[in-house]
Protein backbone atom coordinates (compact mmCIF):
# COMPACT_ATOMS: atom_id res chain seq x y z
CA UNK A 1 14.65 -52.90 -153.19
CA UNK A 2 15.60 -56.19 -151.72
CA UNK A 3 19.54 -56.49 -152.28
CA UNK A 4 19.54 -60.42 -153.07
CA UNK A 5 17.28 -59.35 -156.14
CA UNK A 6 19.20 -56.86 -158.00
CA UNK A 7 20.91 -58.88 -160.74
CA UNK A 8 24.57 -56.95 -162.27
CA UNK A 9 23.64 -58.52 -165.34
CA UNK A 10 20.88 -56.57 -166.06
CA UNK A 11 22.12 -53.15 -165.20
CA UNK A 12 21.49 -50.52 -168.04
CA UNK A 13 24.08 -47.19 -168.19
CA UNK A 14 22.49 -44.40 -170.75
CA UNK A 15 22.74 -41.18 -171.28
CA UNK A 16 19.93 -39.02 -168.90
CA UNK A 17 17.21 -37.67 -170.88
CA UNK A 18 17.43 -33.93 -171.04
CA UNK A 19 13.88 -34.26 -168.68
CA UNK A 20 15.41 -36.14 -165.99
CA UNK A 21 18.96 -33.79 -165.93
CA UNK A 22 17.21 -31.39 -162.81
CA UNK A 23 16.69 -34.94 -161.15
CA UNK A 24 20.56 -35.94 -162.06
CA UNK A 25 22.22 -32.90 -160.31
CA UNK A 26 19.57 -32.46 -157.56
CA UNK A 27 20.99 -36.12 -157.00
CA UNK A 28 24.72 -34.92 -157.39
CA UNK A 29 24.53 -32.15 -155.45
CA UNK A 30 23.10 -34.29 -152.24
CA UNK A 31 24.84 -36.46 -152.30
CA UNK A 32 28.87 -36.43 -154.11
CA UNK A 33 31.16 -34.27 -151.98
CA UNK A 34 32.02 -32.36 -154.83
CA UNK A 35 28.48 -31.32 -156.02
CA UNK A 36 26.80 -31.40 -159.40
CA UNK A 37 28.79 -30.38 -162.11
CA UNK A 38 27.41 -27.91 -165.43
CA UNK A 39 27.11 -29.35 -168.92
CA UNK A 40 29.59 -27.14 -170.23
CA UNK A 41 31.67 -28.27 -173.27
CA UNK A 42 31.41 -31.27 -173.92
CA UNK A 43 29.87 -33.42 -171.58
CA UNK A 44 27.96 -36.86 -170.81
CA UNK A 45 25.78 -37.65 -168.18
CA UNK A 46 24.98 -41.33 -167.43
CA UNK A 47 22.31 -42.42 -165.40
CA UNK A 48 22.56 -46.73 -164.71
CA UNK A 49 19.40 -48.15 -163.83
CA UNK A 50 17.92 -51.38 -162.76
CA UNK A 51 14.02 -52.41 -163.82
CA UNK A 52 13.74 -48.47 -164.34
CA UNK A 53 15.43 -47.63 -160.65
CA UNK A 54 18.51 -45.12 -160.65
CA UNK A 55 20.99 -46.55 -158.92
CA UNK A 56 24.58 -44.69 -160.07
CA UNK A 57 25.14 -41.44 -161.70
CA UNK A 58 28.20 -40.96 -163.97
CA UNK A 59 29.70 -37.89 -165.55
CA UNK A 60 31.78 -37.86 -168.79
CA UNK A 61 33.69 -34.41 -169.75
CA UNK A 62 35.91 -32.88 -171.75
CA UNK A 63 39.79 -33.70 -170.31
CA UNK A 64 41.80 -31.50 -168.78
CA UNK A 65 43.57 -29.06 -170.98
CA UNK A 66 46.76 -28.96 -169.20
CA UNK A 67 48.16 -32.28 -167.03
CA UNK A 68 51.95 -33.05 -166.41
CA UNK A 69 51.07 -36.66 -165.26
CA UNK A 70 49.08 -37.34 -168.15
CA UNK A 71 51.11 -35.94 -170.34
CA UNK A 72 54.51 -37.13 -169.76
CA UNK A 73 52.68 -40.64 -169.42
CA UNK A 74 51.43 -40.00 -173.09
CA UNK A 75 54.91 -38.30 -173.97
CA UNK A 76 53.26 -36.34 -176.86
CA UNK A 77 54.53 -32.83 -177.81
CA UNK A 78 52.60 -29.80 -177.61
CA UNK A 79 51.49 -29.67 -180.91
CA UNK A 80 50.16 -33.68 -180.96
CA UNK A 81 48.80 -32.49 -177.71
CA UNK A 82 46.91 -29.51 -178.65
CA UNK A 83 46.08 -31.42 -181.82
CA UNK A 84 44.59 -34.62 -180.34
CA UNK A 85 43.25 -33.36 -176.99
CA UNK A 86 39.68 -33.98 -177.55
CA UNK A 87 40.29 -37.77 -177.97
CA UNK A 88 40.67 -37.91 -173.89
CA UNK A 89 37.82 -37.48 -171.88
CA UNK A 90 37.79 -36.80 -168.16
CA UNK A 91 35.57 -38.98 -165.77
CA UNK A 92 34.61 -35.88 -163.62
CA UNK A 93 31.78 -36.91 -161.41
CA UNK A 94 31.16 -41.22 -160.27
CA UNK A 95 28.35 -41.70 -157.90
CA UNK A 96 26.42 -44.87 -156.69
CA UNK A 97 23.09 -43.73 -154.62
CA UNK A 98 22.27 -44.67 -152.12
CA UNK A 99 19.68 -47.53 -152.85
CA UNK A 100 22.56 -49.21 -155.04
CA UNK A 101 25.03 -49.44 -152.69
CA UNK A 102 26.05 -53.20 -153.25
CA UNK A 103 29.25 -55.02 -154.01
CA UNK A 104 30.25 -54.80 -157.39
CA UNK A 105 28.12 -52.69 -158.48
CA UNK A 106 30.41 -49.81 -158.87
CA UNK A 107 33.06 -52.17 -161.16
CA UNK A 108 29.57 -52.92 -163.35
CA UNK A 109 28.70 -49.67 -164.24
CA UNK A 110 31.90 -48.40 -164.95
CA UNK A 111 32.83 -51.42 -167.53
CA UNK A 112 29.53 -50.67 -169.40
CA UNK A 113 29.96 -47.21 -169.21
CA UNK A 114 33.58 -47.41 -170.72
CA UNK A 115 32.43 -49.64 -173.11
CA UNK A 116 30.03 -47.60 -174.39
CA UNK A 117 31.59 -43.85 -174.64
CA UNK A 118 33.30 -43.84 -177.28
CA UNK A 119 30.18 -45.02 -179.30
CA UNK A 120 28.19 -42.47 -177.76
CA UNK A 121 31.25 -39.40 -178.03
CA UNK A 122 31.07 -40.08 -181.50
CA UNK A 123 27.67 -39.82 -181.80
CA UNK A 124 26.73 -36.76 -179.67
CA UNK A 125 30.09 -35.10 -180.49
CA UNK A 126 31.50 -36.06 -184.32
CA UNK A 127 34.88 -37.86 -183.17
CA UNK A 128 35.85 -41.02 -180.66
CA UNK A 129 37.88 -41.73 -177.69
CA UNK A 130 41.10 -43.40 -177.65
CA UNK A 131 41.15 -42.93 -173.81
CA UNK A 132 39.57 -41.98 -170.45
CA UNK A 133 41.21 -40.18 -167.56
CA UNK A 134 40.06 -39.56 -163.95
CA UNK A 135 41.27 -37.44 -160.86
CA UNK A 136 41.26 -39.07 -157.24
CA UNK A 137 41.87 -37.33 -154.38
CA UNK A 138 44.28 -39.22 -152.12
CA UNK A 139 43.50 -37.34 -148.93
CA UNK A 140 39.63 -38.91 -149.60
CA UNK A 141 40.59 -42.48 -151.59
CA UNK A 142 42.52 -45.16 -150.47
CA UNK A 143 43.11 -46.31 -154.23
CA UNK A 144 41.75 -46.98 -157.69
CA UNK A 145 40.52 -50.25 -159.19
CA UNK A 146 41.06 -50.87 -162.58
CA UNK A 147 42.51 -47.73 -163.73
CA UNK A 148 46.36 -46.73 -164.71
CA UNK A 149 48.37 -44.57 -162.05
CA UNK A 150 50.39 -42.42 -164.03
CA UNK A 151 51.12 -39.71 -161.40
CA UNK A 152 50.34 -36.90 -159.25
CA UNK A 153 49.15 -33.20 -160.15
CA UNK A 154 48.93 -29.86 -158.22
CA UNK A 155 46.14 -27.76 -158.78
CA UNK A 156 44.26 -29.84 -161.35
CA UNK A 157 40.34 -29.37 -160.55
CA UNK A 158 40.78 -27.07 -158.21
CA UNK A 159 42.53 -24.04 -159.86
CA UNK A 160 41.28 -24.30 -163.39
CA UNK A 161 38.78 -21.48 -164.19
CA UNK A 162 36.65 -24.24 -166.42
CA UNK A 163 36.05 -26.03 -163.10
CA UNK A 164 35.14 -22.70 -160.98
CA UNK A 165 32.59 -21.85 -163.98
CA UNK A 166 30.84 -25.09 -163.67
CA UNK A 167 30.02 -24.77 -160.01
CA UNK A 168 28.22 -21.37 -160.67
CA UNK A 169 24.94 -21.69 -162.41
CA UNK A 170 24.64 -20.28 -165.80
CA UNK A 171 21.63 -17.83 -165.33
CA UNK A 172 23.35 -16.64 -161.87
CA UNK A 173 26.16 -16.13 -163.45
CA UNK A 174 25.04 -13.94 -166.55
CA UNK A 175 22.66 -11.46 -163.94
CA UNK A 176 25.79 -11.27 -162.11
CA UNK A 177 28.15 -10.29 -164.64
CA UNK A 178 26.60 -7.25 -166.15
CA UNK A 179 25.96 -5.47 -162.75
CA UNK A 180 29.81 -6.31 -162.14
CA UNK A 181 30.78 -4.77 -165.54
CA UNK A 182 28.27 -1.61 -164.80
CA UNK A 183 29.96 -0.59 -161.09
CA UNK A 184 33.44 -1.78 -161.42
CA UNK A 185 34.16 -1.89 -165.70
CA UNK A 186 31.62 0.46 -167.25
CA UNK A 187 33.60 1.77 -170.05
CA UNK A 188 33.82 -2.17 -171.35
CA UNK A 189 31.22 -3.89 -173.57
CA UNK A 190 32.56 -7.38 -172.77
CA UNK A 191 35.43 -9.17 -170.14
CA UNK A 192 37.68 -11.68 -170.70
CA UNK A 193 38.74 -13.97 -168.28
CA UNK A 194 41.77 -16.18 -168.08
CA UNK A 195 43.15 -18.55 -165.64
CA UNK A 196 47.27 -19.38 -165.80
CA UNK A 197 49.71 -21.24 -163.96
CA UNK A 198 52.83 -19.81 -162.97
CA UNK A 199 55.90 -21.97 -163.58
CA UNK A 200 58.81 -20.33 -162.21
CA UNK A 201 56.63 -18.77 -159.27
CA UNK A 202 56.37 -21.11 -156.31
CA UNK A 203 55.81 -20.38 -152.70
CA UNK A 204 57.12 -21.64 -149.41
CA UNK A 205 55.80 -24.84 -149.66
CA UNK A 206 57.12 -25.30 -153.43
CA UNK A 207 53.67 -25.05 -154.75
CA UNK A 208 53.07 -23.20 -158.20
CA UNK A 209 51.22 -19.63 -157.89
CA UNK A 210 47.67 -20.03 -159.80
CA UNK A 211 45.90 -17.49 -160.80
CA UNK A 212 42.90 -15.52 -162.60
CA UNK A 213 42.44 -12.42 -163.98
CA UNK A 214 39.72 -10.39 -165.90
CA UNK A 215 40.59 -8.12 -168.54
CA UNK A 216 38.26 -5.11 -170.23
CA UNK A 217 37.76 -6.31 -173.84
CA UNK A 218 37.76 -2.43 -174.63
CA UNK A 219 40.30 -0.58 -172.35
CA UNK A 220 42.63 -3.52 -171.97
CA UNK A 221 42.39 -2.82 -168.59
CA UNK A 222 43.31 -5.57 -165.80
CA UNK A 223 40.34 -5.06 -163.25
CA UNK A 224 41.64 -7.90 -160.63
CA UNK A 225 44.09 -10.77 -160.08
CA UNK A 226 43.46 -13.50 -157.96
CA UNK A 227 45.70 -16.43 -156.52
CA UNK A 228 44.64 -19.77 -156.32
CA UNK A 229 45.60 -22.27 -153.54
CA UNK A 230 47.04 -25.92 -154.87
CA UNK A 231 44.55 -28.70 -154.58
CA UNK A 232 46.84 -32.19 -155.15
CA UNK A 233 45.58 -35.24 -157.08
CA UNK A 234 46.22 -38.33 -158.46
CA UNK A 235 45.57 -39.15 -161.89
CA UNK A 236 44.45 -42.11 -163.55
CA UNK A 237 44.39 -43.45 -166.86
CA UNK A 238 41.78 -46.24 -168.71
């Protein structure tokens, strides 16, 4: 593609067709430093396109449950919060490929792709968006264009057990349970699994203790207990 052809104007964001999602995270997983990311929850994927050529990816998921930044910014209470959660949505993956590398481009797809979520949350999901968050590492990102700093977070992506479950595959994951249950938790039909965040518990650094532990749905039994290191972030608001 010759780059003095490609015309913003006539980039198209959509949601990818359920036939071209092994395409969308064989892309993601090649090429974003964090990998693809699982359709778990609720969850968007955009592919933007030019004359039928991908040229971006986008993610949209469900937010975060817990963030101090974003919540003291909002200033709600914990019942508003719990309440009104699913109106935020978390912009979890961003990608431009490599053929669509042009300046721009990456301002383009995310104002038609922000314009058009809510629309499409609604749709897929029953309710709308009143507003969009994102997580930017600073160690990786100089800074963020057109978006609302409202503060920094420990352990945000990194820690949460939602974000370790979608990096494991699905299938791998339920052949693996089961033969963990049979050796180590036999006497349980099911586990539960919970991640938490410490408050009071911090270590040298002054970093909360984050951890997760499984639990036999039958003996109540606590099979293991795992700390989690902090991964800080900067969130953003749109």
């Amino acid at each position: 593609m010759a780059r003095s052809a490609l015309n913003l104007l006539n980039i198209t964001p959509r949601p990818a067709a359920v036939d071209k999602e092994p395409r969308f995270k064989t892309l993601l997983d090649a090429y974003h430093y964090l990998g693809a990311v699982a359709k778990i929850g609720h969850t968007l994927w955009y592919v933007a396109t030019w004359q039928g050529q991908w040229l971006a990816l986008l993610v949209i998921s469900a937010a975060a449950w817990k963030c101090a930044a974003r919540d003291r910014w909002i200033d709600w209470d914990r019942r508003y919060q719990y309440d009104r959660l699913h109106l935020i949505a978390n912009k979890s993956r961003f990608l431009i490929l490599p053929e669509g590398r042009r300046p721009n481009l990456a301002s383009r797809v995310l104002g038609l792709c922000e314009r058009r979520v809510a629309a499409d949350w609604q749709a897929h999901f029953g309710y709308p968006l009143w507003l969009l968050e994102t997580v930017v590492d600073p160690r990786l990102f100089r800074g963020i264009r057109y978006w609302l700093e409202v503060g920094e977070t420990r352990g945000y992506r990194r820690t949460r057990i939602r974000d370790v479950l979608t990096r494991v595959d699905p299938e791998t994951l339920d052949r693996a349970l089961p033969g963990w249950n049979a050796q180590h938790a036999a006497a349980d039909e099911g586990l539960a699994l919970d991640g938490k965040t410490l408050r009071n518990a911090r270590d040298a650094d002054g970093d909360q203790t984050h951890i997760l532990g499984v639990v036999g749905h039958q003996t109540q039994r606590g099979h293991t207990q795992k700390k989690s290191p902090p991964c800080p972030s900067t969130v953003a608001m749109s």
